[in-house]
C-alpha atoms as a PDB file:
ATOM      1  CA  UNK A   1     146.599 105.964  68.014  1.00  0.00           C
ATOM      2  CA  UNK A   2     142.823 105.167  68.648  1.00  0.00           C
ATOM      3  CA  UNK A   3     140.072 107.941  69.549  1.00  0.00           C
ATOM      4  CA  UNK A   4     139.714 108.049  73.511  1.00  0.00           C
ATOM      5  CA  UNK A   5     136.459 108.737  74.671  1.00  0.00           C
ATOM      6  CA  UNK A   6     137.034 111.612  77.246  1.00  0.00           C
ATOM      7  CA  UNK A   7     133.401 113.263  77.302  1.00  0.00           C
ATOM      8  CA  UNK A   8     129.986 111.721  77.428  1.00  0.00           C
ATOM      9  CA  UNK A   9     126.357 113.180  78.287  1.00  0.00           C
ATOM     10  CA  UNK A  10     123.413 111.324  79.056  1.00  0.00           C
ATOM     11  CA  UNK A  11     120.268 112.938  78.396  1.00  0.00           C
ATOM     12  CA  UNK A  12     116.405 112.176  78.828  1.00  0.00           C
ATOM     13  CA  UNK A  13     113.311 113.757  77.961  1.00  0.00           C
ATOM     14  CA  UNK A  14     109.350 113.406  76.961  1.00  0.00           C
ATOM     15  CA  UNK A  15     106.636 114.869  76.352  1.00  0.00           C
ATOM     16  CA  UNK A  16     103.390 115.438  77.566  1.00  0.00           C
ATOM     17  CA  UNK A  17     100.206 115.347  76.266  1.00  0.00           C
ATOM     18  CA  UNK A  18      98.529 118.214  75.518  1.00  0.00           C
ATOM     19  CA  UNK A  19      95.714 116.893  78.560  1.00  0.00           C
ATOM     20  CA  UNK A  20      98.068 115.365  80.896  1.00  0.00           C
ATOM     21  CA  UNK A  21      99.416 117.469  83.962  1.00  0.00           C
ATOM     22  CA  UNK A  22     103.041 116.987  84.368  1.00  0.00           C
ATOM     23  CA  UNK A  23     105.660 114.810  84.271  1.00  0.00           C
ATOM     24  CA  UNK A  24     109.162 114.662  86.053  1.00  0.00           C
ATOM     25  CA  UNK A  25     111.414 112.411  84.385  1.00  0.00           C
ATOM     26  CA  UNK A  26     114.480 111.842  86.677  1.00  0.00           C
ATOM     27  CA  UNK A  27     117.891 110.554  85.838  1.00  0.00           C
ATOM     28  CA  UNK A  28     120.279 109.029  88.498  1.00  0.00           C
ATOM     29  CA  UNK A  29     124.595 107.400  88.168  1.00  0.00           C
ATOM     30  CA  UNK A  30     125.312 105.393  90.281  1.00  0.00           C
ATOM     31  CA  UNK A  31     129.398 104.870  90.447  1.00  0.00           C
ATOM     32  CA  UNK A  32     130.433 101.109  91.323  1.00  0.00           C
ATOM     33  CA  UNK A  33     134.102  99.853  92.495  1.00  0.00           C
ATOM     34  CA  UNK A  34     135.435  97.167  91.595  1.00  0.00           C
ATOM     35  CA  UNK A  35     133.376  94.868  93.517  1.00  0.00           C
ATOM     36  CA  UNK A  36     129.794  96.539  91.746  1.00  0.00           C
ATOM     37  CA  UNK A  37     128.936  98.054  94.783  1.00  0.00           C
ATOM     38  CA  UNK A  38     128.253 101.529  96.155  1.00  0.00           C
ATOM     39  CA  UNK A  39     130.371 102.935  98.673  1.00  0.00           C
ATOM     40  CA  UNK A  40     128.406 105.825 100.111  1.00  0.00           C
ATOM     41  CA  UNK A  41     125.584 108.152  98.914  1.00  0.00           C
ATOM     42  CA  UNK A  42     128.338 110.715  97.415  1.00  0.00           C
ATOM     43  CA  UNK A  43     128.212 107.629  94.750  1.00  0.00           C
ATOM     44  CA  UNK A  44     124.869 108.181  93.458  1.00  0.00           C
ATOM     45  CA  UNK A  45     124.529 111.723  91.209  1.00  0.00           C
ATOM     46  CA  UNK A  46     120.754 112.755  91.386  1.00  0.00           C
ATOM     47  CA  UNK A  47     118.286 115.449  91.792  1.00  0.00           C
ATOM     48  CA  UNK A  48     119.625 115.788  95.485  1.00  0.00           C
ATOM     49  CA  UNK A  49     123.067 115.394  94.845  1.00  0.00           C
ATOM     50  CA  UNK A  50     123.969 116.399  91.630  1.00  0.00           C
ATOM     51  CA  UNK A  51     128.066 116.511  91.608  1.00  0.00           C
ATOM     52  CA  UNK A  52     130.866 113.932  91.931  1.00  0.00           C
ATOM     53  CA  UNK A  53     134.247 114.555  90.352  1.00  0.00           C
ATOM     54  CA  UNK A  54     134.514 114.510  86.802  1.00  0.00           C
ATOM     55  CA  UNK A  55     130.143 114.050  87.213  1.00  0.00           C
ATOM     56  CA  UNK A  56     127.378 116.751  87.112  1.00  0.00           C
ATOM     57  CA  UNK A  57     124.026 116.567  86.433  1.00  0.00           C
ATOM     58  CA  UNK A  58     122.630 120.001  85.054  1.00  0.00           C
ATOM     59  CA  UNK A  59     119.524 120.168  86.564  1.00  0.00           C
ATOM     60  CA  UNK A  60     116.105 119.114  87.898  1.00  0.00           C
ATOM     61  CA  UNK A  61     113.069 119.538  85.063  1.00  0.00           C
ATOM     62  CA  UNK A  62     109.979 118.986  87.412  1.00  0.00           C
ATOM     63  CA  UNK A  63     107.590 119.556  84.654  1.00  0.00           C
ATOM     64  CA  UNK A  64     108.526 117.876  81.680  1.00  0.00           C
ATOM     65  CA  UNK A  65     107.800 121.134  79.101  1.00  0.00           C
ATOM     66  CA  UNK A  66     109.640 122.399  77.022  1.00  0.00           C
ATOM     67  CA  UNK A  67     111.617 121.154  73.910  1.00  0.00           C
ATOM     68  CA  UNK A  68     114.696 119.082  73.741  1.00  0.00           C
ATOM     69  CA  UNK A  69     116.238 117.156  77.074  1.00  0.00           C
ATOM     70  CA  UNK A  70     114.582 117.455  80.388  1.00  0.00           C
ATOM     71  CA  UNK A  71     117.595 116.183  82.154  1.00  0.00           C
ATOM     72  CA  UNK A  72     121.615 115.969  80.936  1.00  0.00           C
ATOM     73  CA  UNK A  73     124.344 113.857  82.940  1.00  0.00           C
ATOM     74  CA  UNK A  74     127.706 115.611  81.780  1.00  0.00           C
ATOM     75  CA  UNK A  75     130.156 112.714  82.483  1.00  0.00           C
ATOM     76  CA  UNK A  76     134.268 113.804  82.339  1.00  0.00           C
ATOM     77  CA  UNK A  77     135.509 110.288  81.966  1.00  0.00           C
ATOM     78  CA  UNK A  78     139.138 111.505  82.399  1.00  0.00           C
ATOM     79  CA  UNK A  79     137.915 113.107  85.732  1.00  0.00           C
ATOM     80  CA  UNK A  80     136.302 110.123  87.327  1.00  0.00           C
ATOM     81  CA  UNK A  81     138.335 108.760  90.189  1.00  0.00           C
ATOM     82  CA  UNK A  82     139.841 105.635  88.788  1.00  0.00           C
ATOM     83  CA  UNK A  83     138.199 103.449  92.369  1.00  0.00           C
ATOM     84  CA  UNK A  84     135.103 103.286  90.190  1.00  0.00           C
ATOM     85  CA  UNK A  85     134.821 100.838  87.775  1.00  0.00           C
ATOM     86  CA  UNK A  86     131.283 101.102  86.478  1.00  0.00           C
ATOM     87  CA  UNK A  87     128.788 103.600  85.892  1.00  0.00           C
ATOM     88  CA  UNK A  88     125.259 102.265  86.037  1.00  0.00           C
ATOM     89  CA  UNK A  89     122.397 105.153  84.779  1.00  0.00           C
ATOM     90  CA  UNK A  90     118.972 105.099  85.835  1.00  0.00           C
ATOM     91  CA  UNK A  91     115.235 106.842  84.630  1.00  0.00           C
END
């Protein structure tokens, strides 16, 4: 049998320069039915929602410092509610 792919996690970061202020860098999912649309804002994962089932996204990195990824998506594909058909990820 195959490998499944039951885990995923999206992650994002950057730096900045040593004479820049800040940065935020922000990721976003947005889950699609069948028909590639959205059906309501529990849909989109972001800053100011950041669950779904079988969705989470860790947390909100305002700044930009530190080392390593500023922002993580854990995705549970084995979670996600089989009326989505699509997961579309935004910076």
């Amino acid at each position: 049998m195959p490998p499944v792919l039951r885990k995923a996690v999206l992650a994002g970061g950057c730096d900045v320069a040593a004479h820049a202020a800040t940065a935020d860098l922000d990721i976003a999912a947005f889950l699609l039915d069948a028909t590639g649309h959205i059906k309501s804002g529990a849909d989109i994962i972001f800053f100011n929602h950041m669950a779904g089932t079988g969705i989470q996204l860790e947390g909100d990195n305002l700044t930009g410092e530190g080392h390593g990824d500023d922002e993580r998506i854990d995705i549970e594909l084995d979670k996600i509610p089989e009326s989505y058909h699509k997961i579309v990820f935004a910076y």
